[in-house]
PDB file of N, CA and C in Angstrom:
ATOM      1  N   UNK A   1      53.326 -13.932  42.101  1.00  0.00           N
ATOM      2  CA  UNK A   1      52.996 -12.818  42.939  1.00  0.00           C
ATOM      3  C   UNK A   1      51.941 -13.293  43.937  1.00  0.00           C
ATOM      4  N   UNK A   2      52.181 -12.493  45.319  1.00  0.00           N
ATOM      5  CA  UNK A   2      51.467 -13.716  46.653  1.00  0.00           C
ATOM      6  C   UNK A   2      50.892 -11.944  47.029  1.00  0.00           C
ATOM      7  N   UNK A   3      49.122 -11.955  47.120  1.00  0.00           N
ATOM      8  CA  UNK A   3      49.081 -10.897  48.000  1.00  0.00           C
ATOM      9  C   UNK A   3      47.875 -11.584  49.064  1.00  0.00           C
ATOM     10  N   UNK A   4      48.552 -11.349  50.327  1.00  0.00           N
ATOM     11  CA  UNK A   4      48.289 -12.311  51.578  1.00  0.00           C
ATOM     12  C   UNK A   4      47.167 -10.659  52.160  1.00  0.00           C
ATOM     13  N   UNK A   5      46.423 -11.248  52.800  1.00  0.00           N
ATOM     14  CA  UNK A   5      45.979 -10.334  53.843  1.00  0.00           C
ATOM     15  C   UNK A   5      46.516 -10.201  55.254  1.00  0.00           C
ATOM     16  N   UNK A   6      46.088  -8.981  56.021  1.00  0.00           N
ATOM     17  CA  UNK A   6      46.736  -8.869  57.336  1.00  0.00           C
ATOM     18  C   UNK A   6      47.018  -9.962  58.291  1.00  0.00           C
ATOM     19  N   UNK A   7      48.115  -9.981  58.980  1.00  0.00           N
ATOM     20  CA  UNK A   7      47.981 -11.461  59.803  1.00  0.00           C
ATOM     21  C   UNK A   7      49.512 -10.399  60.916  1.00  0.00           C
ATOM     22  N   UNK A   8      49.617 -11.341  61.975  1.00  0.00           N
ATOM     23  CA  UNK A   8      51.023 -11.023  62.976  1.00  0.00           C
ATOM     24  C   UNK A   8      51.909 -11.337  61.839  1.00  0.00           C
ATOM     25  N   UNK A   9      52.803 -10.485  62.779  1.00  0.00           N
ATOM     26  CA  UNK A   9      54.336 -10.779  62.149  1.00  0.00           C
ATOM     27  C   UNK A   9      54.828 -11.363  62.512  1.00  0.00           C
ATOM     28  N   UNK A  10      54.598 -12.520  63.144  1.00  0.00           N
ATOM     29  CA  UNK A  10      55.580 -13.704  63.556  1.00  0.00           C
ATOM     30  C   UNK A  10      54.834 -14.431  61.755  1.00  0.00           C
ATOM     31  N   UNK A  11      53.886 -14.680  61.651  1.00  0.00           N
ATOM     32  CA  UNK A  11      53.392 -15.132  60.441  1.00  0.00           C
ATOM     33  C   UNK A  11      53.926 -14.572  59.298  1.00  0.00           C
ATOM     34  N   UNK A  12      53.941 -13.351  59.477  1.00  0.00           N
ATOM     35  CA  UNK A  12      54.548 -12.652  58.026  1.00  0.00           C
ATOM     36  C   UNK A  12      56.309 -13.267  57.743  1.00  0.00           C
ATOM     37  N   UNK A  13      56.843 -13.524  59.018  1.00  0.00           N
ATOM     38  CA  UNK A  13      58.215 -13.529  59.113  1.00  0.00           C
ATOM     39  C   UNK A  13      58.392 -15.210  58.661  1.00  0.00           C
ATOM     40  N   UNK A  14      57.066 -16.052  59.502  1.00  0.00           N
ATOM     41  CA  UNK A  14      57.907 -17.140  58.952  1.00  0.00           C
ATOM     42  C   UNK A  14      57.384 -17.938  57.528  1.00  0.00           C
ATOM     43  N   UNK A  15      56.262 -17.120  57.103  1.00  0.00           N
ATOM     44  CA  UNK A  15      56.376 -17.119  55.383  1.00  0.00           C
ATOM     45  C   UNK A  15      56.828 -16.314  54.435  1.00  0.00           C
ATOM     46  N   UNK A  16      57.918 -15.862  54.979  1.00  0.00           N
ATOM     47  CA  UNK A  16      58.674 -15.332  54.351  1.00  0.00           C
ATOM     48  C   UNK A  16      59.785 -15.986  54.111  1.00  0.00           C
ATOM     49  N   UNK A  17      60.494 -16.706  55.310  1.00  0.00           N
ATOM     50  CA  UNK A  17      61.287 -17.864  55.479  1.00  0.00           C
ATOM     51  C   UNK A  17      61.082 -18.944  54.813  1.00  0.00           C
ATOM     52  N   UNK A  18      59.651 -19.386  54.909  1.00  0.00           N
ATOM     53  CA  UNK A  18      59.470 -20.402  53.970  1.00  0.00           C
ATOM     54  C   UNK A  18      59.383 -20.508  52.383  1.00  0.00           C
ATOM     55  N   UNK A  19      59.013 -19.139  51.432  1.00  0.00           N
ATOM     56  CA  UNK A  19      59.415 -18.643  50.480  1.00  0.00           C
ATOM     57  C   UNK A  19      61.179 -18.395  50.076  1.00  0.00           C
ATOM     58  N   UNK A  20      61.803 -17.882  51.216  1.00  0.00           N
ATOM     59  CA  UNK A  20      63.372 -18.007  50.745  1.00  0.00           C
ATOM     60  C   UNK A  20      63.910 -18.912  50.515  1.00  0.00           C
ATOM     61  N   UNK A  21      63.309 -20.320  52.082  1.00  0.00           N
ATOM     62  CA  UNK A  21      64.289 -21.622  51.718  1.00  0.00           C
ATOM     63  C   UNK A  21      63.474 -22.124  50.584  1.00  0.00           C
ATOM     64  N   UNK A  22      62.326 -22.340  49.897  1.00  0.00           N
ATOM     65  CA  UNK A  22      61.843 -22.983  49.185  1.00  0.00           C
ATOM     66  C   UNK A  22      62.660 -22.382  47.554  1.00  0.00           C
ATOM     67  N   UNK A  23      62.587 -21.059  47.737  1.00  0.00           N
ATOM     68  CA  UNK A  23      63.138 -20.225  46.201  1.00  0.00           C
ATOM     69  C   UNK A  23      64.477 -20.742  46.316  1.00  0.00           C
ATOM     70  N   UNK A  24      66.058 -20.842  47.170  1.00  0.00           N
ATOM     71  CA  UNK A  24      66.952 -21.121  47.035  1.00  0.00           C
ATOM     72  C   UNK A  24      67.156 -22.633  47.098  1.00  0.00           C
ATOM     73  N   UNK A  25      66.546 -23.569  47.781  1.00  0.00           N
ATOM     74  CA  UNK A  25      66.525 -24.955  47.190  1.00  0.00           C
ATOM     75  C   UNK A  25      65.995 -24.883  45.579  1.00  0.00           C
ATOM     76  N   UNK A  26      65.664 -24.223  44.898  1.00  0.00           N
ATOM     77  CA  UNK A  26      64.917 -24.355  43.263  1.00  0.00           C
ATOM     78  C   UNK A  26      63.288 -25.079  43.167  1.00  0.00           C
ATOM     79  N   UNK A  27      62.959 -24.905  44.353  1.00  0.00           N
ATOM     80  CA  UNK A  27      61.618 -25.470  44.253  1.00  0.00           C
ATOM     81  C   UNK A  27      60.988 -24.545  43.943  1.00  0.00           C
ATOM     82  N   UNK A  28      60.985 -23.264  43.952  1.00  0.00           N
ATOM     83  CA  UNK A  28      59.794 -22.324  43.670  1.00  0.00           C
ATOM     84  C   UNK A  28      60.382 -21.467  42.856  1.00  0.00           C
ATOM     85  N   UNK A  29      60.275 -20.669  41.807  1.00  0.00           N
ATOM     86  CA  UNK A  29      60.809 -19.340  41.420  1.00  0.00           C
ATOM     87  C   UNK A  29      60.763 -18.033  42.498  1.00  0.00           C
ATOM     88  N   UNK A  30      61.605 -16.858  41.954  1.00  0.00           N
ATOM     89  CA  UNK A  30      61.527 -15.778  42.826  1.00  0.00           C
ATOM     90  C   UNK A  30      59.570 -14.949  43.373  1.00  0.00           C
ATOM     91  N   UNK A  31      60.056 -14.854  44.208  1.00  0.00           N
ATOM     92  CA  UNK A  31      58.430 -14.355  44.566  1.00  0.00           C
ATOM     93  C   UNK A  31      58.459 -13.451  45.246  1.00  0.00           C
ATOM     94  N   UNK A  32      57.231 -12.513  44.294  1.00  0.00           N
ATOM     95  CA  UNK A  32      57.150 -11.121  45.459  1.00  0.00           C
ATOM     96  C   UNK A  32      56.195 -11.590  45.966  1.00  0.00           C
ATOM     97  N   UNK A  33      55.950 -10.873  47.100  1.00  0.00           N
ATOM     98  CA  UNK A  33      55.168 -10.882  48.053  1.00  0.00           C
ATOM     99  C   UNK A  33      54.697  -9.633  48.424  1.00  0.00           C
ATOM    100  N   UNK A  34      53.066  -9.082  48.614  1.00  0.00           N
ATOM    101  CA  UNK A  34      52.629  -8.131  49.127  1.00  0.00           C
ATOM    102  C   UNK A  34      51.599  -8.637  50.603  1.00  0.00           C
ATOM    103  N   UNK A  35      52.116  -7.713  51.564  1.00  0.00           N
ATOM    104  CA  UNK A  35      51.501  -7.903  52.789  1.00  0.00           C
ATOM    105  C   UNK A  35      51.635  -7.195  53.815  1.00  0.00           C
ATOM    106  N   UNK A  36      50.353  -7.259  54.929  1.00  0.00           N
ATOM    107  CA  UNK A  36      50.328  -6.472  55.394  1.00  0.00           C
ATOM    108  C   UNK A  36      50.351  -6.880  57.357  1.00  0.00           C
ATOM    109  N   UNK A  37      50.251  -5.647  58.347  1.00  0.00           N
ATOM    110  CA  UNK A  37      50.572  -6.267  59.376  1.00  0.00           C
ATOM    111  C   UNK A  37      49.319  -6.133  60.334  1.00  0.00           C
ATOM    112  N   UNK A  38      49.283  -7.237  61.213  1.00  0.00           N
ATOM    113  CA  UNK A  38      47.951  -6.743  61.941  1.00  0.00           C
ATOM    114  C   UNK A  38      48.158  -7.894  62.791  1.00  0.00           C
ATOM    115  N   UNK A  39      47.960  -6.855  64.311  1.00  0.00           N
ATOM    116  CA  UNK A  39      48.525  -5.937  64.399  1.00  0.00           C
ATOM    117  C   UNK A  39      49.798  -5.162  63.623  1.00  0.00           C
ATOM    118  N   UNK A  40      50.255  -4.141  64.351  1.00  0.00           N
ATOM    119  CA  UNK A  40      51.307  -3.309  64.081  1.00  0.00           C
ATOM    120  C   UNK A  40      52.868  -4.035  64.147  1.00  0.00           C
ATOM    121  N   UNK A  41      53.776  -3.636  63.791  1.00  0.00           N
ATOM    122  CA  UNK A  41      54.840  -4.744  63.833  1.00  0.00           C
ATOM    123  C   UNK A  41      56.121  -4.097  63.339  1.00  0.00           C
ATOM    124  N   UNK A  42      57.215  -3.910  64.421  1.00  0.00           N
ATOM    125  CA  UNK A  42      58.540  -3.473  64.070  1.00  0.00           C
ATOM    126  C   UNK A  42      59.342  -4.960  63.253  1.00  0.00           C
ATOM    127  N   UNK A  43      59.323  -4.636  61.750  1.00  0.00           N
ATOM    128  CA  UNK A  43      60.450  -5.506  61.132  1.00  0.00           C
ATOM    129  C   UNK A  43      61.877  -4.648  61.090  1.00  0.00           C
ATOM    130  N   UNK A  44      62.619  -5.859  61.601  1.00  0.00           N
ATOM    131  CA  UNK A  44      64.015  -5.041  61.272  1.00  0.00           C
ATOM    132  C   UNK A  44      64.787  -6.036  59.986  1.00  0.00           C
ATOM    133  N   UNK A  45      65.045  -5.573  59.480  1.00  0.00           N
ATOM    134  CA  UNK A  45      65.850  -6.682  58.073  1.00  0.00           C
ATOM    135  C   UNK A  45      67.378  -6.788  58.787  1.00  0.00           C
ATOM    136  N   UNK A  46      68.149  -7.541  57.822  1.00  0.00           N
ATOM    137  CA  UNK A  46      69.302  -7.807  57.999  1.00  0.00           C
ATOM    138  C   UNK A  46      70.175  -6.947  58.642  1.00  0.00           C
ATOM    139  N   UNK A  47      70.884  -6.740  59.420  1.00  0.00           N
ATOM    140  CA  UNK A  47      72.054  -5.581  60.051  1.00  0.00           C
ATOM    141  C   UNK A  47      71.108  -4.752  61.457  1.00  0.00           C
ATOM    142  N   UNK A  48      70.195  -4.818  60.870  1.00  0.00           N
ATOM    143  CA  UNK A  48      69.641  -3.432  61.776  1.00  0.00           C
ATOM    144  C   UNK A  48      69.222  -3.964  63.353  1.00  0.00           C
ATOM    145  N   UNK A  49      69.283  -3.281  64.383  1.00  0.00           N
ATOM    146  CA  UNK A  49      68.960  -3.297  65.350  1.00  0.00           C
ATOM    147  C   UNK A  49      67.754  -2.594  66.019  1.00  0.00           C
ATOM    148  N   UNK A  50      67.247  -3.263  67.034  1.00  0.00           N
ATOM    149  CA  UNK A  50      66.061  -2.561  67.557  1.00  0.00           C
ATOM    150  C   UNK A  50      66.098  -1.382  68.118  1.00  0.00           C
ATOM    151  N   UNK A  51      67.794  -1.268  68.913  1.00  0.00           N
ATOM    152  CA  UNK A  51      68.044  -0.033  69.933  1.00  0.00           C
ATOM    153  C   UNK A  51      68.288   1.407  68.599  1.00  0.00           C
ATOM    154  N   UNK A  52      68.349   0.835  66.944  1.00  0.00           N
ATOM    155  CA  UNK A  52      68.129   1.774  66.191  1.00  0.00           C
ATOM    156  C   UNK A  52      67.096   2.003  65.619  1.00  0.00           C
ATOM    157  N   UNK A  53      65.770   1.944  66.186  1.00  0.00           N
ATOM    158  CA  UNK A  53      64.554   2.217  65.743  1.00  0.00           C
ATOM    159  C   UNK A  53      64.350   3.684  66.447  1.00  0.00           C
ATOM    160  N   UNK A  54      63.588   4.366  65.312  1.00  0.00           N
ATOM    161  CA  UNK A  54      62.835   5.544  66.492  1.00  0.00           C
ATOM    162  C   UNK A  54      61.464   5.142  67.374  1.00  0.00           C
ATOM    163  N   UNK A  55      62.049   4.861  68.604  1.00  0.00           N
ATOM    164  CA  UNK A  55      60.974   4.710  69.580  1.00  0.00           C
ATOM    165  C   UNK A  55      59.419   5.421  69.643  1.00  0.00           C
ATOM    166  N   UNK A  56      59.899   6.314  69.291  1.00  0.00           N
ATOM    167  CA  UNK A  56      58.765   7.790  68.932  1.00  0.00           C
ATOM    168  C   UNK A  56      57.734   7.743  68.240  1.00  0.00           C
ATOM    169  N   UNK A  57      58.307   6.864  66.837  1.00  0.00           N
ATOM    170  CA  UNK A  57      57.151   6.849  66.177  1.00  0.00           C
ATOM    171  C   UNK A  57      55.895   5.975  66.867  1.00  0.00           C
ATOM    172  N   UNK A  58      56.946   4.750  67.626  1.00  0.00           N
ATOM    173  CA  UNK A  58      55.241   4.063  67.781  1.00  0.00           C
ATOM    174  C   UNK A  58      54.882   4.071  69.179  1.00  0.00           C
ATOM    175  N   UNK A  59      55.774   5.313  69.875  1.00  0.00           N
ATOM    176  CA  UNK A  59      55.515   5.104  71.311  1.00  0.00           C
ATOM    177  C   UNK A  59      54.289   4.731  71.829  1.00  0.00           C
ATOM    178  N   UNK A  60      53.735   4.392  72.674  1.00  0.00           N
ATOM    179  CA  UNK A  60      52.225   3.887  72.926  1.00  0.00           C
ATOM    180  C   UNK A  60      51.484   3.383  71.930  1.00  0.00           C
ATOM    181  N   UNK A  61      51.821   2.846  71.188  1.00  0.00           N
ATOM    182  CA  UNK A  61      51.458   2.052  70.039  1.00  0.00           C
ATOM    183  C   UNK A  61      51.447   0.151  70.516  1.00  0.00           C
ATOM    184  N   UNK A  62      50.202  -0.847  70.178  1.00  0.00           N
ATOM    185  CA  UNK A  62      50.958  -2.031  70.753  1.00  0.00           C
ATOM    186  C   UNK A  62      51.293  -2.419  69.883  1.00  0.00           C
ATOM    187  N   UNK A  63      52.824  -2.816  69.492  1.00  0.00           N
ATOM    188  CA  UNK A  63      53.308  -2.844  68.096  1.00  0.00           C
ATOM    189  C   UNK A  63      54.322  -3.995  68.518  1.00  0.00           C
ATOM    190  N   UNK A  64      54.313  -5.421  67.762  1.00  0.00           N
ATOM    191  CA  UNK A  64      54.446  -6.506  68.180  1.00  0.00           C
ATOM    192  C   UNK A  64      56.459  -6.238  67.374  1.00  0.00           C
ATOM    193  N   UNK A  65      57.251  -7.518  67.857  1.00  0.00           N
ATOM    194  CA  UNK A  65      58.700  -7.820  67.020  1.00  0.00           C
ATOM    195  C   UNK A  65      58.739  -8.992  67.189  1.00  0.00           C
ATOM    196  N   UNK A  66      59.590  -9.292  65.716  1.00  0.00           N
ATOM    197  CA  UNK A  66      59.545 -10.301  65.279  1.00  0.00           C
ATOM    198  C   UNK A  66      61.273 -10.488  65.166  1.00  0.00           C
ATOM    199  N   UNK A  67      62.070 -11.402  65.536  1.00  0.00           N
ATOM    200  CA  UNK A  67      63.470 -11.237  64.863  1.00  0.00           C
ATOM    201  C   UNK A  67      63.631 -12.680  64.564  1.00  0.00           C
ATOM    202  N   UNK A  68      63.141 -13.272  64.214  1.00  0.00           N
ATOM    203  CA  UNK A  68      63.411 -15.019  63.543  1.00  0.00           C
ATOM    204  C   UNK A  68      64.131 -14.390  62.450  1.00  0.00           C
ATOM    205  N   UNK A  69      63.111 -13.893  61.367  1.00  0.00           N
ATOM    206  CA  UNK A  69      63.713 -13.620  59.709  1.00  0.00           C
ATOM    207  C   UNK A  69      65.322 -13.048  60.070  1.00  0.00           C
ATOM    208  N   UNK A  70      65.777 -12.098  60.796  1.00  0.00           N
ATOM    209  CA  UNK A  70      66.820 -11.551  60.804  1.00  0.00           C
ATOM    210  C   UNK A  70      67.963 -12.638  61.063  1.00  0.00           C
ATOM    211  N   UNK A  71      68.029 -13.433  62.269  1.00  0.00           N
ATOM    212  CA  UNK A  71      68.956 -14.795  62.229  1.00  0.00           C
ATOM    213  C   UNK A  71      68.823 -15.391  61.101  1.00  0.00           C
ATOM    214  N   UNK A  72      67.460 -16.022  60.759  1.00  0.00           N
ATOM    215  CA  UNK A  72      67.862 -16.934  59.340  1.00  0.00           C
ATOM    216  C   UNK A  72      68.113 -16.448  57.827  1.00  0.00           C
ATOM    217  N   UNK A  73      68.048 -14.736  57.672  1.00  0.00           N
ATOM    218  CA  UNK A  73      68.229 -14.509  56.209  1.00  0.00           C
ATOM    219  C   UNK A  73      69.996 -14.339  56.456  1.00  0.00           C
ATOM    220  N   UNK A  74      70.533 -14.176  57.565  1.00  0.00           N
ATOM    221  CA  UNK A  74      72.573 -14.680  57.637  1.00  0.00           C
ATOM    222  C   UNK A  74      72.620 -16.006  57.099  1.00  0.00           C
ATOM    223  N   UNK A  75      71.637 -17.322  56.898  1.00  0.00           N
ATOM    224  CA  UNK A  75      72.278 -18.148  55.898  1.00  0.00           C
ATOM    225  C   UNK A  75      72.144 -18.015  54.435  1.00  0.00           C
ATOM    226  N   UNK A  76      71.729 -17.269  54.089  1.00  0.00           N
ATOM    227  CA  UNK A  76      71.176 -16.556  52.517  1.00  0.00           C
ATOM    228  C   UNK A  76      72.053 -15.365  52.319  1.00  0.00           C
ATOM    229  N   UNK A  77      72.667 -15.084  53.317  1.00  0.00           N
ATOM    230  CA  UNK A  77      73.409 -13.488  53.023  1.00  0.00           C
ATOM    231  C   UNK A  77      74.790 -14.172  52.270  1.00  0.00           C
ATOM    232  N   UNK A  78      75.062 -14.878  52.274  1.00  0.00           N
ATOM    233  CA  UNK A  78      76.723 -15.180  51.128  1.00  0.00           C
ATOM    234  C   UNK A  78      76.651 -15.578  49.983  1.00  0.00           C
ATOM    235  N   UNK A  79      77.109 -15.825  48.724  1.00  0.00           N
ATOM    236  CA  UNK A  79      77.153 -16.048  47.859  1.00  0.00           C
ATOM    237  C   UNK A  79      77.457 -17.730  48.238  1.00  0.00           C
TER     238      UNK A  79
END
């Protein structure tokens, strides 16, 4: 269990990446992870799109995106 303090979400995204490829090569066991964003930060996971976010919530908000994790968790999405 990893609990990280606030950091961007380009950071959150690409240790998160580095936890997946490390857990599916067998170098690490499964790992949760607790963390947080700072700034503010639209994650979208697998499938989802940005043009399906509600704009609203963070309108005038400076609220950073991140979409690395979303391309690279499609090589983890198959059996």
């Amino acid at each position: 269990m990893i609990y990280d303090p606030p950091t961007r979400g380009a950071r959150n995204m690409a240790v998160d990446e580095a936890i997946l490829t490390a857990v599916a090569a067998g170098g690490v066991p499964p790992t949760l992870r607790f963390y947080q964003w700072k700034p503010a930060c639209l994650s979208l996971g697998y499938g989802q799109r940005a043009r399906e976010a509600d704009g609203s919530a963070f309108a005038g908000a400076r609220v950073g995106y991140c979409a690395a994790a979303n391309r690279r968790a499609r090589d983890f999405a198959s059996p």
